[in-house]
PDB file of N, CA and C in Angstrom:
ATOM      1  N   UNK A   1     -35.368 -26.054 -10.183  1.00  0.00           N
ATOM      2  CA  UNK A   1     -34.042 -26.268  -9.657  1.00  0.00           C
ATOM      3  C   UNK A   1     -33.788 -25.321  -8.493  1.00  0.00           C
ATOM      4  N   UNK A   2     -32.574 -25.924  -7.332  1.00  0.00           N
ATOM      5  CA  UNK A   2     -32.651 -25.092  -6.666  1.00  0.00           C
ATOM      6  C   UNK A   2     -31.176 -23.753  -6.863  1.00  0.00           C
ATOM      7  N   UNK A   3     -31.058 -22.776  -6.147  1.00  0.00           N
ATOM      8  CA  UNK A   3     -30.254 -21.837  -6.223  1.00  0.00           C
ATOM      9  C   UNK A   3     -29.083 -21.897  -6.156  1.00  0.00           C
ATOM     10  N   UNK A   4     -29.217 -23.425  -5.337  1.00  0.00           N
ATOM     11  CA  UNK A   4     -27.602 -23.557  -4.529  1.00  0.00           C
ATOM     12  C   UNK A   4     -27.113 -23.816  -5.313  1.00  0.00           C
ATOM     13  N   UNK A   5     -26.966 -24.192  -6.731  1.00  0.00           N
ATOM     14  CA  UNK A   5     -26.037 -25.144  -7.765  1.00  0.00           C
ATOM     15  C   UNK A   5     -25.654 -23.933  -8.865  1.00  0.00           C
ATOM     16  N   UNK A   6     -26.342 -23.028  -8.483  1.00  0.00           N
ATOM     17  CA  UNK A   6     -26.010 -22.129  -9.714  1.00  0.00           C
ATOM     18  C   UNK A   6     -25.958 -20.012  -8.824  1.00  0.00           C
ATOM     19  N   UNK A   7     -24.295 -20.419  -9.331  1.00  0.00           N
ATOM     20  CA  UNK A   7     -23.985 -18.810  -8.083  1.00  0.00           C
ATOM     21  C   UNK A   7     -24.549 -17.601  -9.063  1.00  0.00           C
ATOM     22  N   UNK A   8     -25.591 -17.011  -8.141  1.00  0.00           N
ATOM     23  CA  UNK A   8     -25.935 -15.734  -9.112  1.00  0.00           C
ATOM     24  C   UNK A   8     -25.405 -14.505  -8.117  1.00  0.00           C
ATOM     25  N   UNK A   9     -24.292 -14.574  -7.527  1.00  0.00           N
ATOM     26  CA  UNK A   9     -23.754 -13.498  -7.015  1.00  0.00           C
ATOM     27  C   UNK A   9     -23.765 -13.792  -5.226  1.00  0.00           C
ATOM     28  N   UNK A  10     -23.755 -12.897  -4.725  1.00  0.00           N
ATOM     29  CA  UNK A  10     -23.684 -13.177  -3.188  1.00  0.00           C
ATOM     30  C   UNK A  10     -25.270 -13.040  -2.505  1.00  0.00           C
ATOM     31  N   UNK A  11     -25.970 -13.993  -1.449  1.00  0.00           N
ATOM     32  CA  UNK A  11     -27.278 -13.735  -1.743  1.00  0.00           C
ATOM     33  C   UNK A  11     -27.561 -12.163  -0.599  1.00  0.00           C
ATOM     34  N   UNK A  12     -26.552 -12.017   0.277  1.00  0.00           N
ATOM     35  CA  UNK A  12     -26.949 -10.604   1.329  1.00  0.00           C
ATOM     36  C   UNK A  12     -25.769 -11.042   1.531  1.00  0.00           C
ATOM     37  N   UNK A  13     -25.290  -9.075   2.061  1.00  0.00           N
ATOM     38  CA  UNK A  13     -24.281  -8.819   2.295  1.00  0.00           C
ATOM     39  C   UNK A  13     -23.892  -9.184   3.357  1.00  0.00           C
ATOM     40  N   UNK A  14     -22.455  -9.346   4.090  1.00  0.00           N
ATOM     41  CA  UNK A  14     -22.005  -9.755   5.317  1.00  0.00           C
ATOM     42  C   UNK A  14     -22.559  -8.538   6.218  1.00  0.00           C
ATOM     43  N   UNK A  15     -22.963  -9.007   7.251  1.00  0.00           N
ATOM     44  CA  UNK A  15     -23.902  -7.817   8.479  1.00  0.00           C
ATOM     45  C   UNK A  15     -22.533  -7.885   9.350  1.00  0.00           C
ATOM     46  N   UNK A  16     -21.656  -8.446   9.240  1.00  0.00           N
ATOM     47  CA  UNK A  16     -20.655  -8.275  10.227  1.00  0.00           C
ATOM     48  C   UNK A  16     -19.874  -7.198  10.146  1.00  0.00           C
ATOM     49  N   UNK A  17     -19.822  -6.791   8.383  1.00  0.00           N
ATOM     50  CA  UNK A  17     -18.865  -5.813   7.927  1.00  0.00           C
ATOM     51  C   UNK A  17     -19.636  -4.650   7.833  1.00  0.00           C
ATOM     52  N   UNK A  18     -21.105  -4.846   7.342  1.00  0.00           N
ATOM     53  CA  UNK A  18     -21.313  -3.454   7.431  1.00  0.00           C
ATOM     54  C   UNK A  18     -22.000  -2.873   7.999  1.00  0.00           C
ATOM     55  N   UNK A  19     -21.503  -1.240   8.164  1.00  0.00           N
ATOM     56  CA  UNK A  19     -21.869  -0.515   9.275  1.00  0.00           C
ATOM     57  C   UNK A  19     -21.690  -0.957  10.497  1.00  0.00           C
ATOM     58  N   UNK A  20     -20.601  -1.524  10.797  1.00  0.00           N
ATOM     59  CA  UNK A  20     -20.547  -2.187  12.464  1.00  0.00           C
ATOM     60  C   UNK A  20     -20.207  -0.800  13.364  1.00  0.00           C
ATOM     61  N   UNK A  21     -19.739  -1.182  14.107  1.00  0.00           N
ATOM     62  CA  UNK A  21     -19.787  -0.187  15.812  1.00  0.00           C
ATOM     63  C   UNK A  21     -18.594  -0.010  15.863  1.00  0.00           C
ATOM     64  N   UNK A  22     -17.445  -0.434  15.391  1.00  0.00           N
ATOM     65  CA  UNK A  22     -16.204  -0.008  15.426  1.00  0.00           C
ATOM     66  C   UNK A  22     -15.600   0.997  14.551  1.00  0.00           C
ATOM     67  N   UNK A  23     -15.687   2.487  14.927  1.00  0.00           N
ATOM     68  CA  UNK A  23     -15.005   3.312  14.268  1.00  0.00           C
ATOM     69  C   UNK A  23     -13.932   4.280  15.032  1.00  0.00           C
ATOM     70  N   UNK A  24     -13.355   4.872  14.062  1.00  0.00           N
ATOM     71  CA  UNK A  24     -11.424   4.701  14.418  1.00  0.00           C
ATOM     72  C   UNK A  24     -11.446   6.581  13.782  1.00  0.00           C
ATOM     73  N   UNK A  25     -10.822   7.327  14.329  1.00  0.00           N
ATOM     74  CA  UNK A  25     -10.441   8.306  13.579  1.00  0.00           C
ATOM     75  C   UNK A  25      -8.476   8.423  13.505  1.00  0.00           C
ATOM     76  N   UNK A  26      -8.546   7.342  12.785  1.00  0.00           N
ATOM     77  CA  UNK A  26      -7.360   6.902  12.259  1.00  0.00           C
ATOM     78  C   UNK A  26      -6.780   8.857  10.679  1.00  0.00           C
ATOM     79  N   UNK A  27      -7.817   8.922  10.625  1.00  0.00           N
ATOM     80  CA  UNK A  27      -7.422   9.774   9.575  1.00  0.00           C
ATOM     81  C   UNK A  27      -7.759  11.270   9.832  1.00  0.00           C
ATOM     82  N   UNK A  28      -8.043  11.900  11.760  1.00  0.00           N
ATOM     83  CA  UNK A  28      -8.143  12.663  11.761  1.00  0.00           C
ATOM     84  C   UNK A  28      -6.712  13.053  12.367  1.00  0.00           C
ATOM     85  N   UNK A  29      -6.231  14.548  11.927  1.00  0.00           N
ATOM     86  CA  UNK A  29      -5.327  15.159  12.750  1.00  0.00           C
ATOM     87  C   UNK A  29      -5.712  16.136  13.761  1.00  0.00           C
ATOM     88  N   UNK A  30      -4.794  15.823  14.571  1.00  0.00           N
ATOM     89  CA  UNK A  30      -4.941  16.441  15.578  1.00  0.00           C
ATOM     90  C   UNK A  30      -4.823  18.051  16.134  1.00  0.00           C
ATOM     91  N   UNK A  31      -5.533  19.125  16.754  1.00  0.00           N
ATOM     92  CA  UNK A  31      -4.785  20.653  15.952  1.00  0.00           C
ATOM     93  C   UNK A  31      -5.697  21.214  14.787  1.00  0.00           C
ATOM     94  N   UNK A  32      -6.296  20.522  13.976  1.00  0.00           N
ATOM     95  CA  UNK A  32      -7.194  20.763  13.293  1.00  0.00           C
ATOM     96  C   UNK A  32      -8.502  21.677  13.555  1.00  0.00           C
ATOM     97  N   UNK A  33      -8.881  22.221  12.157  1.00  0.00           N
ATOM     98  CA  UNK A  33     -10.331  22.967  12.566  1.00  0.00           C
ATOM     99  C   UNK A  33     -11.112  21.759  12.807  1.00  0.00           C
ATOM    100  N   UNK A  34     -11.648  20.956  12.875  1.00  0.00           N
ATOM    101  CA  UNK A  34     -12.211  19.145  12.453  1.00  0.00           C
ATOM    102  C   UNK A  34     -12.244  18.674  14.081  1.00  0.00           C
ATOM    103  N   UNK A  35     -10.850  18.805  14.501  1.00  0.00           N
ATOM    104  CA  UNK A  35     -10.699  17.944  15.502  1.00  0.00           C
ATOM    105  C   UNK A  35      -9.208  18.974  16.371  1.00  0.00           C
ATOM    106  N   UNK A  36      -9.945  19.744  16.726  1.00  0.00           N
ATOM    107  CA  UNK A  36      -9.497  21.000  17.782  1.00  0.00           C
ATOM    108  C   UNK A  36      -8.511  19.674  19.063  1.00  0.00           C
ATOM    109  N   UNK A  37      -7.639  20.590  19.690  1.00  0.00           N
ATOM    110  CA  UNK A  37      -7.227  19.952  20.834  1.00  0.00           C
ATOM    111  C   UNK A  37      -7.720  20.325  22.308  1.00  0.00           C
ATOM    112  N   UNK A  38      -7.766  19.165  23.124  1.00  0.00           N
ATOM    113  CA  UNK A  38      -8.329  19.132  24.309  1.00  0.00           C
ATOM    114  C   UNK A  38      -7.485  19.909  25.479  1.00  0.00           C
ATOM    115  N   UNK A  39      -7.512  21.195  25.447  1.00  0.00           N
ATOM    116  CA  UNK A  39      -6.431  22.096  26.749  1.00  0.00           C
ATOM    117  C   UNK A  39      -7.029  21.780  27.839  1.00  0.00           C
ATOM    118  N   UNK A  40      -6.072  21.498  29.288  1.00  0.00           N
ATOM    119  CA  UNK A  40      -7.117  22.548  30.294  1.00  0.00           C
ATOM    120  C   UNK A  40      -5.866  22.918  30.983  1.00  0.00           C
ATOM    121  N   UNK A  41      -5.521  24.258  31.716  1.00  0.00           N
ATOM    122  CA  UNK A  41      -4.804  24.868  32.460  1.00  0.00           C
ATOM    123  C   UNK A  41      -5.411  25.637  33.519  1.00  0.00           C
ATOM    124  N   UNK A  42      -4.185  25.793  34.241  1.00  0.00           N
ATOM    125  CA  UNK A  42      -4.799  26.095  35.837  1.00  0.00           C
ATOM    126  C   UNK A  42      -5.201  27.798  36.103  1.00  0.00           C
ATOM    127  N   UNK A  43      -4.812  28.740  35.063  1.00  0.00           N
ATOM    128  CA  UNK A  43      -4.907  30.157  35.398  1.00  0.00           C
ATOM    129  C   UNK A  43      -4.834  31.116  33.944  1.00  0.00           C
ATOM    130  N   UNK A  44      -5.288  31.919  34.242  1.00  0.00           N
ATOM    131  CA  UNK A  44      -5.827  32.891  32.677  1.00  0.00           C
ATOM    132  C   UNK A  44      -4.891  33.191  32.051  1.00  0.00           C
ATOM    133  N   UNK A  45      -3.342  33.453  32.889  1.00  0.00           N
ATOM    134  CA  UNK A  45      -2.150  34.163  32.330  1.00  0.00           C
ATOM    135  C   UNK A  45      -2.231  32.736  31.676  1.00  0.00           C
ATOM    136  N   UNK A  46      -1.683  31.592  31.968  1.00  0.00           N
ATOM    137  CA  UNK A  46      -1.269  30.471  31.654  1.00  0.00           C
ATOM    138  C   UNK A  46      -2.013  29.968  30.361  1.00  0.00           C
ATOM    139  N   UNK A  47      -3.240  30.579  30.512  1.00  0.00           N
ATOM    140  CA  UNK A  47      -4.183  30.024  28.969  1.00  0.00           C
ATOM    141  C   UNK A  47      -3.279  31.087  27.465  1.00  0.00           C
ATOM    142  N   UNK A  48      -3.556  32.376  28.352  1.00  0.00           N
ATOM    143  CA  UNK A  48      -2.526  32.936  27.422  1.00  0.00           C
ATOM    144  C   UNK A  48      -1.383  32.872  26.730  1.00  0.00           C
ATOM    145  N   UNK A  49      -0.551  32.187  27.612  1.00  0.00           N
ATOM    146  CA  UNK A  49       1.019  31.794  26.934  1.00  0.00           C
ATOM    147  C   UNK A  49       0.685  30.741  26.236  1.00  0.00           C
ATOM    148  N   UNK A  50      -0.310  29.863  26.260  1.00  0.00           N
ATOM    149  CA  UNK A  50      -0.554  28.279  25.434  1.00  0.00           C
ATOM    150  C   UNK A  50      -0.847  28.852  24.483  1.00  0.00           C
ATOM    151  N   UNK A  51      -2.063  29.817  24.341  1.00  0.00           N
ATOM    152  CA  UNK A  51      -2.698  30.280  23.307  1.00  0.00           C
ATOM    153  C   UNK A  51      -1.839  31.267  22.035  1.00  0.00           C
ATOM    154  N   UNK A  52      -0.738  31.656  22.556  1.00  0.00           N
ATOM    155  CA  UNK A  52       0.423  31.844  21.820  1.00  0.00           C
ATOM    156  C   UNK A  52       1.010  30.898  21.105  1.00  0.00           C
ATOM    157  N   UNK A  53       1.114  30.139  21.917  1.00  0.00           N
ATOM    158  CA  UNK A  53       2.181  28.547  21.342  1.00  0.00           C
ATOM    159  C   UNK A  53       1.426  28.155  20.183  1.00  0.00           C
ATOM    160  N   UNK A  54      -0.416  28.367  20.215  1.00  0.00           N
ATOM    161  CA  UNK A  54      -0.716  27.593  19.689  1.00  0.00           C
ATOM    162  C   UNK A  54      -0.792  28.332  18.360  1.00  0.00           C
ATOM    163  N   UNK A  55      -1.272  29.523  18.655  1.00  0.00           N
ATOM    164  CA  UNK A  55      -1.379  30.487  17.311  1.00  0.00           C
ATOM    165  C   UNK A  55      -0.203  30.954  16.451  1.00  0.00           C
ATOM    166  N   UNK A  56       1.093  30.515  17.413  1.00  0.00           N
ATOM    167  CA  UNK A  56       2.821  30.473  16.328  1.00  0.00           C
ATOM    168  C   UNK A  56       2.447  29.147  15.627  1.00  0.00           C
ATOM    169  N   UNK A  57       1.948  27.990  15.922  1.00  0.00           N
ATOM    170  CA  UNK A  57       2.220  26.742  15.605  1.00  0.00           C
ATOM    171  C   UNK A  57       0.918  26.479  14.640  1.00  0.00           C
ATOM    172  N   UNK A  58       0.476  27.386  14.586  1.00  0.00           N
ATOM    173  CA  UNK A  58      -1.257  27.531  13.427  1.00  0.00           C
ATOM    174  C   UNK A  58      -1.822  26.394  13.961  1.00  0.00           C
ATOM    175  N   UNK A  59      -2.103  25.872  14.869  1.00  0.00           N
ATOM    176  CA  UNK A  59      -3.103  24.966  15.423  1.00  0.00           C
ATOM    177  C   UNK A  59      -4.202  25.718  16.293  1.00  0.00           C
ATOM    178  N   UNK A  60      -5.608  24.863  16.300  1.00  0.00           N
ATOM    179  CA  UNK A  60      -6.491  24.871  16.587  1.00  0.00           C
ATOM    180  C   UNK A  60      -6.571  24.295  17.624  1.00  0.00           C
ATOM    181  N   UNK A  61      -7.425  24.793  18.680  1.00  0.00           N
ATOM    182  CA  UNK A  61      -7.234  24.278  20.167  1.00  0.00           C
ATOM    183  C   UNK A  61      -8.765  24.743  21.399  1.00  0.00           C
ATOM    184  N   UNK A  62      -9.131  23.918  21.942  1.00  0.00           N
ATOM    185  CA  UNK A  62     -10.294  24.629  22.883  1.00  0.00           C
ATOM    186  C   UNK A  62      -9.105  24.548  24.202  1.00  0.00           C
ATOM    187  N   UNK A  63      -8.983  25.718  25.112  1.00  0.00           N
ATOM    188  CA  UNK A  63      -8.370  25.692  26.080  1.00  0.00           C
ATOM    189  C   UNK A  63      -9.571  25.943  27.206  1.00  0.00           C
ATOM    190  N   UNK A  64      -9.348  25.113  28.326  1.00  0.00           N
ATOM    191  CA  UNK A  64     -10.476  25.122  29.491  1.00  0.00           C
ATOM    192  C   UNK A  64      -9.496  25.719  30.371  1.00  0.00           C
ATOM    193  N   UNK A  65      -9.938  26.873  31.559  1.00  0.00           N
ATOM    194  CA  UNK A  65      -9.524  27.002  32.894  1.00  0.00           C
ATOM    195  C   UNK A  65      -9.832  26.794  33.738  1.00  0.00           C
ATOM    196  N   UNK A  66      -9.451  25.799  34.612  1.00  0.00           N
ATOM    197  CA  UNK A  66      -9.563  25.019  36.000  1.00  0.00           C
ATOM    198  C   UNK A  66      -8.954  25.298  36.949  1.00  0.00           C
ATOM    199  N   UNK A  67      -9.352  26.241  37.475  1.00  0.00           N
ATOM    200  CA  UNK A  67      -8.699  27.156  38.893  1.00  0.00           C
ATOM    201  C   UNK A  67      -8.985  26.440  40.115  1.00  0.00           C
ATOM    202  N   UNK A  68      -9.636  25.022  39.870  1.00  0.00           N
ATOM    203  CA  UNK A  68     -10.010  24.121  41.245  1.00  0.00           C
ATOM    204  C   UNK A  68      -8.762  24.068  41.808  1.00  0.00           C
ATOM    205  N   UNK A  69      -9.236  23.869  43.419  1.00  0.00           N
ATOM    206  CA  UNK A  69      -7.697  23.286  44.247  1.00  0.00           C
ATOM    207  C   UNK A  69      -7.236  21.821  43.677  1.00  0.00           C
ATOM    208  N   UNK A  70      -6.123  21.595  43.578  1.00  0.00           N
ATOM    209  CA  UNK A  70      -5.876  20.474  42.907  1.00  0.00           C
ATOM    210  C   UNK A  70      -5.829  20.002  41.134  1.00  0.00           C
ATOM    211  N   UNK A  71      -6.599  21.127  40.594  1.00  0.00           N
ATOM    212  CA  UNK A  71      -6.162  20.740  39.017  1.00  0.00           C
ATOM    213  C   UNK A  71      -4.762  20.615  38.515  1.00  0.00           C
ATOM    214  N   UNK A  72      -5.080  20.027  37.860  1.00  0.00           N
ATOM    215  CA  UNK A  72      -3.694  19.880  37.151  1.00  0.00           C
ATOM    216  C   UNK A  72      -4.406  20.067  35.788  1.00  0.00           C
ATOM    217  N   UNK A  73      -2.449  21.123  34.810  1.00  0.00           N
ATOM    218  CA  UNK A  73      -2.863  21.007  33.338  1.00  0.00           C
ATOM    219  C   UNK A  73      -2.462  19.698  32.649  1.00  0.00           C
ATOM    220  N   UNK A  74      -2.819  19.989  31.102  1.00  0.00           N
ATOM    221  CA  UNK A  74      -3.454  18.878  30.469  1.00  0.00           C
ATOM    222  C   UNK A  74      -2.804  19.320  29.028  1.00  0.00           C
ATOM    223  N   UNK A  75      -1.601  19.487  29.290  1.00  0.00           N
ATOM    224  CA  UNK A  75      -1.123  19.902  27.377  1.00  0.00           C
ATOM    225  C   UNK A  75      -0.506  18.817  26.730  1.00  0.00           C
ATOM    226  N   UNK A  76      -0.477  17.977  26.978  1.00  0.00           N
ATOM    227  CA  UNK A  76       0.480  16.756  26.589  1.00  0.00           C
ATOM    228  C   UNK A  76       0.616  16.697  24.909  1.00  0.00           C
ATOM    229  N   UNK A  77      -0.935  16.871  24.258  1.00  0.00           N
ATOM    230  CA  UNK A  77      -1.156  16.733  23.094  1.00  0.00           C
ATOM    231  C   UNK A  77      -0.240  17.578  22.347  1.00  0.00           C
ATOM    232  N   UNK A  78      -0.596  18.928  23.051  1.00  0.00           N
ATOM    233  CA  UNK A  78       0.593  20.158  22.425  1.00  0.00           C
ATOM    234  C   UNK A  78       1.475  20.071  22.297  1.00  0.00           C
ATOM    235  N   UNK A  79       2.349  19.697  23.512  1.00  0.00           N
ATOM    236  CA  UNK A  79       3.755  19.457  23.917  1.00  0.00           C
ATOM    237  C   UNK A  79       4.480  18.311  22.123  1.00  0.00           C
ATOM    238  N   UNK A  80       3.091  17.581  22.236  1.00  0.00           N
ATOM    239  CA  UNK A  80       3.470  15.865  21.515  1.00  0.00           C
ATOM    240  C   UNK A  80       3.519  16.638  20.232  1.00  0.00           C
ATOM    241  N   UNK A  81       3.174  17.836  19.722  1.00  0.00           N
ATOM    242  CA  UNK A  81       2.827  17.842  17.809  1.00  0.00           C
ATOM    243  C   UNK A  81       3.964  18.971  17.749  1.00  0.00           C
ATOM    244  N   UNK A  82       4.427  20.053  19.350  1.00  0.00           N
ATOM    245  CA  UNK A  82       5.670  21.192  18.921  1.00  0.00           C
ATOM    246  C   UNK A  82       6.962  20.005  18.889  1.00  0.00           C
ATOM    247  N   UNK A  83       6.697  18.899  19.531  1.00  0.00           N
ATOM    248  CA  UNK A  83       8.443  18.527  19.470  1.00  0.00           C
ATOM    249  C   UNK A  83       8.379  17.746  18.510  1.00  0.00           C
ATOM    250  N   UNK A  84       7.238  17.246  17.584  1.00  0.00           N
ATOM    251  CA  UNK A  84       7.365  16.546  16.550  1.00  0.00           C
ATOM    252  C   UNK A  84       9.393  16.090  15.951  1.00  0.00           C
ATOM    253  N   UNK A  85       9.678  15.298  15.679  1.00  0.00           N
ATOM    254  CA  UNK A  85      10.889  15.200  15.148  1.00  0.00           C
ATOM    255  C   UNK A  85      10.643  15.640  13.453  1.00  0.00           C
ATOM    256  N   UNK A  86      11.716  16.073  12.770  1.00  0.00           N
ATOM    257  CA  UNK A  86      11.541  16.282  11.399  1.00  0.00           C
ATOM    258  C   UNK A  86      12.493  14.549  10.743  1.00  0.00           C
ATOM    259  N   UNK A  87      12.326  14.313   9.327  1.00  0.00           N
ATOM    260  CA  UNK A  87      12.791  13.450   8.890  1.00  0.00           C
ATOM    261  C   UNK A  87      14.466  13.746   8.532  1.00  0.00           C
ATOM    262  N   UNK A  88      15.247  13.413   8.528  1.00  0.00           N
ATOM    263  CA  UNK A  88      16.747  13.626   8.762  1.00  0.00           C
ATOM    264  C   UNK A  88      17.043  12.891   7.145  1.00  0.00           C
ATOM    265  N   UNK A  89      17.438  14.288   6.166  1.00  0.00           N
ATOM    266  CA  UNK A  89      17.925  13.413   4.546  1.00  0.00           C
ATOM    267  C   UNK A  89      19.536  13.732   4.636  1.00  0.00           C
ATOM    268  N   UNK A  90      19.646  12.699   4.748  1.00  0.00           N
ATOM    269  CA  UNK A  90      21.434  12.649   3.846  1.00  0.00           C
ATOM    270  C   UNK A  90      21.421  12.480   2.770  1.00  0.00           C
ATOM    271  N   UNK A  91      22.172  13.205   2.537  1.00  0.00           N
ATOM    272  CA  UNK A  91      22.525  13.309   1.058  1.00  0.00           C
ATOM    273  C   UNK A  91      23.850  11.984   0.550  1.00  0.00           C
ATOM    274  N   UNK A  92      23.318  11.371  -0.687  1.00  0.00           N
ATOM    275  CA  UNK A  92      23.960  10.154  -1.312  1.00  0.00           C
ATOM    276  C   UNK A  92      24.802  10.293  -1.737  1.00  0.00           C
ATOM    277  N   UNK A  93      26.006   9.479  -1.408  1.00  0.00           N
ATOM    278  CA  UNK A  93      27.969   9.536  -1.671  1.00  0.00           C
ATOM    279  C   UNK A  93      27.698   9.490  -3.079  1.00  0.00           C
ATOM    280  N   UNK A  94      28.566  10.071  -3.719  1.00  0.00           N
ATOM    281  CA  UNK A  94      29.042   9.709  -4.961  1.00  0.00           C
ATOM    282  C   UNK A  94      29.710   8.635  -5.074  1.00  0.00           C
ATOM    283  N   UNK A  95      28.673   7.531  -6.675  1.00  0.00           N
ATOM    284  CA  UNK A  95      29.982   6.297  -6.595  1.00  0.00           C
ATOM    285  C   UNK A  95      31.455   6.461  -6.934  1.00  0.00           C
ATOM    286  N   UNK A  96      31.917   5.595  -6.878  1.00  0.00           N
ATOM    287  CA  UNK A  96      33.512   5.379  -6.981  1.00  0.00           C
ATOM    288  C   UNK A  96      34.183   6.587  -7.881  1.00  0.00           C
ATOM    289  N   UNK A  97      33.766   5.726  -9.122  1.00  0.00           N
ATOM    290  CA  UNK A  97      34.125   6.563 -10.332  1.00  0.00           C
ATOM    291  C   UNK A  97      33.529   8.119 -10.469  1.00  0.00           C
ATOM    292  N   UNK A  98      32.695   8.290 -10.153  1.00  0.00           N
ATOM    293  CA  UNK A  98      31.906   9.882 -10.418  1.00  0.00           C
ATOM    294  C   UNK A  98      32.755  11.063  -9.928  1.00  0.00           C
ATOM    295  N   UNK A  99      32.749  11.642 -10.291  1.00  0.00           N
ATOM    296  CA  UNK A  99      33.724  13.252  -9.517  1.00  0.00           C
ATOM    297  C   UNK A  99      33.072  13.471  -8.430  1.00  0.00           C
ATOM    298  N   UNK A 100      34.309  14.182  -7.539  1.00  0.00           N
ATOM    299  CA  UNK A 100      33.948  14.093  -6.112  1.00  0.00           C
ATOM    300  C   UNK A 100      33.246  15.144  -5.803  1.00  0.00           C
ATOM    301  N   UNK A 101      32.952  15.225  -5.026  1.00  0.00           N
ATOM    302  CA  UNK A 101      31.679  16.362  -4.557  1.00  0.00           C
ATOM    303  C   UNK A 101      32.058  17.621  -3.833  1.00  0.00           C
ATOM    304  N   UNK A 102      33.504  17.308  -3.331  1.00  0.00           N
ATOM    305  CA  UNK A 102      34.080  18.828  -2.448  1.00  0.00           C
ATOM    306  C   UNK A 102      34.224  19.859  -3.793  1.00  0.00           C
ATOM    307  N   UNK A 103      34.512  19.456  -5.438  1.00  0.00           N
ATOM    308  CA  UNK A 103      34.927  19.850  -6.214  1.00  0.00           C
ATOM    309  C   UNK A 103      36.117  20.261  -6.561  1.00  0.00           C
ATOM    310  N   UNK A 104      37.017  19.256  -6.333  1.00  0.00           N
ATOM    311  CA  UNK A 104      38.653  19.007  -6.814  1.00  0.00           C
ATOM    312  C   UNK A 104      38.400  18.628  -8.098  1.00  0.00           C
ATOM    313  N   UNK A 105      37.385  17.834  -8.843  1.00  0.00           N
ATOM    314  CA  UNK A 105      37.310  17.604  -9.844  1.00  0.00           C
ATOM    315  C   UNK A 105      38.022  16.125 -10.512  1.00  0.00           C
ATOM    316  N   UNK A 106      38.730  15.675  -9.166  1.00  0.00           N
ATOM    317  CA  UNK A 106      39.223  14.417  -9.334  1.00  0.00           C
ATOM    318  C   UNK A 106      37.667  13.273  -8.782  1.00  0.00           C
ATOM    319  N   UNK A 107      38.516  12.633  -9.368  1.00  0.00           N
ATOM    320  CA  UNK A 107      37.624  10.968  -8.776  1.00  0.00           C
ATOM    321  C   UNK A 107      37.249  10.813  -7.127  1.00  0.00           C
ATOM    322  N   UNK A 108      36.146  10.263  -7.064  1.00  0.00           N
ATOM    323  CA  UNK A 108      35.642  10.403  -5.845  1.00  0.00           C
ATOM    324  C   UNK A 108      36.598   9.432  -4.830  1.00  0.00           C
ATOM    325  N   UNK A 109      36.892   8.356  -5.549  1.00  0.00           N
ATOM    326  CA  UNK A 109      37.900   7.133  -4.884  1.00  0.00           C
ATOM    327  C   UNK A 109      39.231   8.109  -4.647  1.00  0.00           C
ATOM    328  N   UNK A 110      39.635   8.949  -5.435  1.00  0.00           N
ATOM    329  CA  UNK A 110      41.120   9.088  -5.804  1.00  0.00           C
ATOM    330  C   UNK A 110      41.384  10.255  -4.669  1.00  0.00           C
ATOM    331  N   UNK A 111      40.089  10.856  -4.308  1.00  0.00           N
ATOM    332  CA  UNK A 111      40.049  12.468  -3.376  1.00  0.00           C
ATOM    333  C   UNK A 111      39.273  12.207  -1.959  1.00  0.00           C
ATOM    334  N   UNK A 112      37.829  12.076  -1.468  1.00  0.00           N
ATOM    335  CA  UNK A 112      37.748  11.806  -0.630  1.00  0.00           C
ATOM    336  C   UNK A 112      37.230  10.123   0.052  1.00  0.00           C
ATOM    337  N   UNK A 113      37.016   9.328  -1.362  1.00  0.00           N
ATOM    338  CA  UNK A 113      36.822   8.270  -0.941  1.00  0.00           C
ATOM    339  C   UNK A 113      37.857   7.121  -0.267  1.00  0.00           C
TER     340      UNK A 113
END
């Protein structure tokens, strides 16, 4: 008999999925010992003040100096992880009925609702 009528599992794996050529460092951070950030600045004082920023901010960083005519620096990455935004929690109303929260001790409807 032949194979085709009777499934004994998958006969080879899909070659499309594995090990292909597309990889992602979706799960590295940036700043990291792993995956250091890419500096370059134009003058030694200037590496210095970054290299502050970076050592308040405990990140990891290779800084290059490029004193060519015409360089330009290259901190963007830095700039992008100090202004990070933080997540903003409010805190949840008390329902109707529950005592109010300034602590009058009355009803939340009856005092500030």
């Amino acid at each position: 008999m032949s194979d085709k009528f009777f499934f004994k599992g998958r006969q080879d794996s899909r070659k499309d999925h594995v090990g292909g050529a597309y990889q992602t460092n979706a799960g590295s951070n940036g700043g990291s010992e792993k995956y250091p950030l890419a500096l370059r600045v134009t003058s030694e004082a200037r590496r210095k003040e970054i290299q502050a920023l970076v050592d308040e901010a405990q990140l990891h960083a290779q800084i290059h100096v490029d004193s060519s005519e015409g360089a330009q620096e290259s901190i963007a990455e830095l700039t992008a992880l100090l202004n990070k935004s933080v997540t903003v929690k409010v805190d949840k109303t008390p329902a109707r009925n529950n005592p109010c929260s300034c602590g009058s001790g009355k009803k939340y409807k009856k005092c500030c609702g």
